[in-house]
PDB file of N, CA and C in Angstrom:
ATOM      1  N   UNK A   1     124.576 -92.609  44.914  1.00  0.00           N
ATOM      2  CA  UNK A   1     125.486 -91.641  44.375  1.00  0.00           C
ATOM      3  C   UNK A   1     125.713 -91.886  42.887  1.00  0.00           C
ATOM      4  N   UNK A   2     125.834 -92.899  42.283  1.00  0.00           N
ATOM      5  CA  UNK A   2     125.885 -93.548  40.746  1.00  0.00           C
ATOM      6  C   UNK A   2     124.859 -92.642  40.200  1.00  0.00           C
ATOM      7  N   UNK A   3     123.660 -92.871  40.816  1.00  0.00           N
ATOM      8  CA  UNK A   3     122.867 -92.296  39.738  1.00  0.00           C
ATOM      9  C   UNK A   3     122.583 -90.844  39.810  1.00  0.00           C
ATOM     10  N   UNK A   4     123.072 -90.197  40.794  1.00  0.00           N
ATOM     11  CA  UNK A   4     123.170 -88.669  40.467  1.00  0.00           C
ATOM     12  C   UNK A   4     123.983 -88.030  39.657  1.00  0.00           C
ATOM     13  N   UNK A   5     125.682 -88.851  40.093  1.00  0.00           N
ATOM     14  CA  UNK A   5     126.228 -89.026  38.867  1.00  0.00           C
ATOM     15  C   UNK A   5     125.961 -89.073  37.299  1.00  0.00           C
ATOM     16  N   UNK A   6     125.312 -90.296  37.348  1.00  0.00           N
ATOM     17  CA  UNK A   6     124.949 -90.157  36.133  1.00  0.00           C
ATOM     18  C   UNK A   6     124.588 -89.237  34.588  1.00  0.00           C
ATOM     19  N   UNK A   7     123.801 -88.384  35.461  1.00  0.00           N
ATOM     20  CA  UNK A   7     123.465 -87.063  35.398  1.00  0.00           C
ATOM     21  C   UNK A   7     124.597 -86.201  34.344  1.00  0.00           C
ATOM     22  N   UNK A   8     125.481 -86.587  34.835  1.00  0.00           N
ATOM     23  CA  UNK A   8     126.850 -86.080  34.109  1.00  0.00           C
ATOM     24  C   UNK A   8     127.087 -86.836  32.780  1.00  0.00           C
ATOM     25  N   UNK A   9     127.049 -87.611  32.700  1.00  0.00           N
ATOM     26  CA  UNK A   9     126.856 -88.274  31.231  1.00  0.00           C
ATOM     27  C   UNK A   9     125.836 -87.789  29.976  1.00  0.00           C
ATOM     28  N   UNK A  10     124.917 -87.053  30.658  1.00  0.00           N
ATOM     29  CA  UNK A  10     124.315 -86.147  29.557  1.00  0.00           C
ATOM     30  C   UNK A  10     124.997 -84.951  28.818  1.00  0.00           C
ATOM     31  N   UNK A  11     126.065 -84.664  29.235  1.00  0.00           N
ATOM     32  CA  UNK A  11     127.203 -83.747  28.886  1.00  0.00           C
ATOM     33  C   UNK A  11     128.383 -84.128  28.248  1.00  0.00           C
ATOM     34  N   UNK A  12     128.910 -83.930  27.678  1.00  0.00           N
ATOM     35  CA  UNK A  12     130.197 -84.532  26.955  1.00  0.00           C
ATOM     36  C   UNK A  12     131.537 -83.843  27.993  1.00  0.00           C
ATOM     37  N   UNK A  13     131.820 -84.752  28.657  1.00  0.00           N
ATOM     38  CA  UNK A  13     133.051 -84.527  29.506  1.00  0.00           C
ATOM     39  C   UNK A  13     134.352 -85.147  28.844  1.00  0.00           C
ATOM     40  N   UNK A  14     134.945 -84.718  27.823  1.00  0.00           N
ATOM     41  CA  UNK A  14     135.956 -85.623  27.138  1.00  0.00           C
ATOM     42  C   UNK A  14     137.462 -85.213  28.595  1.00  0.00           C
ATOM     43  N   UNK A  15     136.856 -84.089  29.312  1.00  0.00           N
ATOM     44  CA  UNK A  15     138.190 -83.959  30.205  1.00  0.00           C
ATOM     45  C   UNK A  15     138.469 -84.704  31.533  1.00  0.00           C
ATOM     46  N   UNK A  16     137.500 -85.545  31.541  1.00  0.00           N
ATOM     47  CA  UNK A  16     137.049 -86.209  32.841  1.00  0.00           C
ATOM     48  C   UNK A  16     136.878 -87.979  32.657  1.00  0.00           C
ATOM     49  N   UNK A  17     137.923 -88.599  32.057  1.00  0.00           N
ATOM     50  CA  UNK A  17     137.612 -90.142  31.602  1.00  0.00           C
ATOM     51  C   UNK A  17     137.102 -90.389  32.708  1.00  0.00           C
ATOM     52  N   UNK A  18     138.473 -90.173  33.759  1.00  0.00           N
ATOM     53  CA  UNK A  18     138.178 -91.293  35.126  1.00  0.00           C
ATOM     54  C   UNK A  18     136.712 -90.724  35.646  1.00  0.00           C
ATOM     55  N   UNK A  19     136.021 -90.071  35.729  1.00  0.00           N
ATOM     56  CA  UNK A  19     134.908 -90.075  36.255  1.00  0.00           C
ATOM     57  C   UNK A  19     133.967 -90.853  35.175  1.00  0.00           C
ATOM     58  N   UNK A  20     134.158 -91.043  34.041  1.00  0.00           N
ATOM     59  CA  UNK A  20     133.176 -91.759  33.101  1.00  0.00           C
ATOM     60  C   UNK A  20     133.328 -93.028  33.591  1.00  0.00           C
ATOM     61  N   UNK A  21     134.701 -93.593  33.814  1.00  0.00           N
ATOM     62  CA  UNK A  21     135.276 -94.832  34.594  1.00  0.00           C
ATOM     63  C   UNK A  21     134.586 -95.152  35.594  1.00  0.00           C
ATOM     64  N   UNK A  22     134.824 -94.448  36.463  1.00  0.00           N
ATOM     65  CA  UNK A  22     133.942 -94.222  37.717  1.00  0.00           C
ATOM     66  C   UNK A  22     132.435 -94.734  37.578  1.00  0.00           C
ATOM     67  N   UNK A  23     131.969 -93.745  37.069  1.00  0.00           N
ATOM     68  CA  UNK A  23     130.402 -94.105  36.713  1.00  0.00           C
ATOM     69  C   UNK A  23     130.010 -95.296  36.513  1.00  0.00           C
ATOM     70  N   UNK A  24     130.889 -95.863  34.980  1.00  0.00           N
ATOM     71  CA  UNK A  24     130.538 -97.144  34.550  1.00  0.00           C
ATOM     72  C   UNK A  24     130.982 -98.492  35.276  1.00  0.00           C
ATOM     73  N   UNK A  25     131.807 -98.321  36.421  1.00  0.00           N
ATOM     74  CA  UNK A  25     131.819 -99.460  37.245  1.00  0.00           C
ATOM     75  C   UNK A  25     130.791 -99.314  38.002  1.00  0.00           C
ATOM     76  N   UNK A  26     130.659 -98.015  38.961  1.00  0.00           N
ATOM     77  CA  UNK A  26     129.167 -98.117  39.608  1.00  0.00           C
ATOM     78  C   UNK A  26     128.196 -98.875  39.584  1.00  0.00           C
ATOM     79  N   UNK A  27     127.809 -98.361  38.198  1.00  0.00           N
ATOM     80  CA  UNK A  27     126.558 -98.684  37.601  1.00  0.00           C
ATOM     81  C   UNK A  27     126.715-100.003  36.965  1.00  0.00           C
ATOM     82  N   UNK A  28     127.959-101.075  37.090  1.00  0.00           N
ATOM     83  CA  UNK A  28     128.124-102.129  36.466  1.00  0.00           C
ATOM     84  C   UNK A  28     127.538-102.870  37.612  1.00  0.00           C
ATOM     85  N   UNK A  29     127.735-102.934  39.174  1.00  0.00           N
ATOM     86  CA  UNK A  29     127.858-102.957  40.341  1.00  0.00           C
ATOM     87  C   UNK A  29     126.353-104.214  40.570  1.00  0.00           C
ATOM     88  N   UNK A  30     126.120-105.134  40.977  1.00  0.00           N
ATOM     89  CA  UNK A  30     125.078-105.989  40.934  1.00  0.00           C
ATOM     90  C   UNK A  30     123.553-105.359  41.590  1.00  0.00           C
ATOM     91  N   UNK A  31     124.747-104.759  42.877  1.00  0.00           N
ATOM     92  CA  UNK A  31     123.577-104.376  43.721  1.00  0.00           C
ATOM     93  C   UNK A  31     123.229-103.251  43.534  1.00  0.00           C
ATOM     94  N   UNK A  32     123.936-102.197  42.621  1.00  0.00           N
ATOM     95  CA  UNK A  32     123.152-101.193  41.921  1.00  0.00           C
ATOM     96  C   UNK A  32     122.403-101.244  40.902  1.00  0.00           C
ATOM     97  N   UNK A  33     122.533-102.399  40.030  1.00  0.00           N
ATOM     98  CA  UNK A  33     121.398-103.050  38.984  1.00  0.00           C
ATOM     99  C   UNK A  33     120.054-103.333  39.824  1.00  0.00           C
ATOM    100  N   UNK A  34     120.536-104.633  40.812  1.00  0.00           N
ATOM    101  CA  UNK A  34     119.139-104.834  41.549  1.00  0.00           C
ATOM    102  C   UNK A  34     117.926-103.751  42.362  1.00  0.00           C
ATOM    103  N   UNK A  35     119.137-102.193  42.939  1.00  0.00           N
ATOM    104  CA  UNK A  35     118.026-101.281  43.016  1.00  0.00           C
ATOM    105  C   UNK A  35     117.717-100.578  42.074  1.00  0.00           C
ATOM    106  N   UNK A  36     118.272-100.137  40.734  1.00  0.00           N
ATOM    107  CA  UNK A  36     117.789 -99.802  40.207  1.00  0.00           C
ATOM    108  C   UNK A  36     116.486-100.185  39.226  1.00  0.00           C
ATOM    109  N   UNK A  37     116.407-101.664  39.413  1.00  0.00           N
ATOM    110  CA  UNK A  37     115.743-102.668  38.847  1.00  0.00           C
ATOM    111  C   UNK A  37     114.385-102.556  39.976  1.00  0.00           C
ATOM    112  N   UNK A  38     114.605-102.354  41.080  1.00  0.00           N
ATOM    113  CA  UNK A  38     113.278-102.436  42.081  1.00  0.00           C
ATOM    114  C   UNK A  38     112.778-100.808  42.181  1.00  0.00           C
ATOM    115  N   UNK A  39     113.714 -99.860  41.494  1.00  0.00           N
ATOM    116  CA  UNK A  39     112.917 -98.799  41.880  1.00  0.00           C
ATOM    117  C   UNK A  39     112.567 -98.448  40.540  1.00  0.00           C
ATOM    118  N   UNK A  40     112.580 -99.057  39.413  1.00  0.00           N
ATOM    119  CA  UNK A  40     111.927 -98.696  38.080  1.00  0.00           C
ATOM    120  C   UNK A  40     110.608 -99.537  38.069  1.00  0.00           C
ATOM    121  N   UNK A  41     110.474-100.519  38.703  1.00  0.00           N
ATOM    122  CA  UNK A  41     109.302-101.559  39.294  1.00  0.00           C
ATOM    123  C   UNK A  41     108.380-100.977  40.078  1.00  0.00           C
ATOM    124  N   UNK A  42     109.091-100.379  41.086  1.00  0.00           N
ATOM    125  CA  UNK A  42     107.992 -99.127  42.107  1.00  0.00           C
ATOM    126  C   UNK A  42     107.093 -98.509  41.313  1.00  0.00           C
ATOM    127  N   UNK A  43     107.796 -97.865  40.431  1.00  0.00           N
ATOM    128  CA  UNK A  43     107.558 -96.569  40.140  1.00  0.00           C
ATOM    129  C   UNK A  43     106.218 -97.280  38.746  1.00  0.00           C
ATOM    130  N   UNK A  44     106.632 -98.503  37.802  1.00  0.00           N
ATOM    131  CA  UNK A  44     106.080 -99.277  37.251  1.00  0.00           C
ATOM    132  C   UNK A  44     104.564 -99.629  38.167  1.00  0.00           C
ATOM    133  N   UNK A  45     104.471 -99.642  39.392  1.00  0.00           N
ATOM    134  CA  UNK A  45     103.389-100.585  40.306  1.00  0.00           C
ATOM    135  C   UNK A  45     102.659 -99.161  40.583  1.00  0.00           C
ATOM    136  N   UNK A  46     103.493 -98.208  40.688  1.00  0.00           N
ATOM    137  CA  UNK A  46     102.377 -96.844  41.181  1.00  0.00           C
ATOM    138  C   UNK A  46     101.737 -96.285  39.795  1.00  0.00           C
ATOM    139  N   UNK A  47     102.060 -96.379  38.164  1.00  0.00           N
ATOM    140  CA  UNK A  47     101.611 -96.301  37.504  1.00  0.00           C
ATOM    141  C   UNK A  47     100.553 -96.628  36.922  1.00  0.00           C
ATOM    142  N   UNK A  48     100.511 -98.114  37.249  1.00  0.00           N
ATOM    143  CA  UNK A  48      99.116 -99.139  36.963  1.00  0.00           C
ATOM    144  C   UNK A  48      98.265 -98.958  38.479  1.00  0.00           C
ATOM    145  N   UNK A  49      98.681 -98.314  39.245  1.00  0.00           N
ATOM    146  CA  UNK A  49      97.323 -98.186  40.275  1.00  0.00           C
ATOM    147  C   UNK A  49      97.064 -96.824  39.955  1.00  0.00           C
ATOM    148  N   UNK A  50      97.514 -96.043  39.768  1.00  0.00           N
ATOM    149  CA  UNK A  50      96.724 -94.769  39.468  1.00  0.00           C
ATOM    150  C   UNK A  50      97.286 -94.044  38.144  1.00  0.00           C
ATOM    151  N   UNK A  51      96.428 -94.688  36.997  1.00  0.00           N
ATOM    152  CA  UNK A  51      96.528 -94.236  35.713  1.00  0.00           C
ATOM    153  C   UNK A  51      96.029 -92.723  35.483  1.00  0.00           C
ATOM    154  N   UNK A  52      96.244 -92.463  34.583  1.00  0.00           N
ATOM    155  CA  UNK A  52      95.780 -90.979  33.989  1.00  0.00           C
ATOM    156  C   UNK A  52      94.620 -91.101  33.146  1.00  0.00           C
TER     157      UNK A  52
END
């Protein structure tokens, strides 16, 4: 959910702190680092097997 969120941060929400709040604990969150860290790696491992 963090990172769909996220999504919203491409927008300037000056009316919405607590959801910026929101977000940035999320995404402070260990175990949302560690998947986001294994699915930028995935996506890293399917690149080098099938290049362009």
């Amino acid at each position: 959910m963090a990172d769909v969120l996220r999504l919203t941060l491409r927008v300037d929400m000056p009316g919405y702190p607590n959801l910026r709040a929101c977000i940035d604990r999320a995404c402070a969150r260990p175990a949302f680092k560690k998947v986001y860290a294994d699915q930028l790696a995935h996506f890293a491992a399917g690149d080098q097997t099938h290049p362009n």
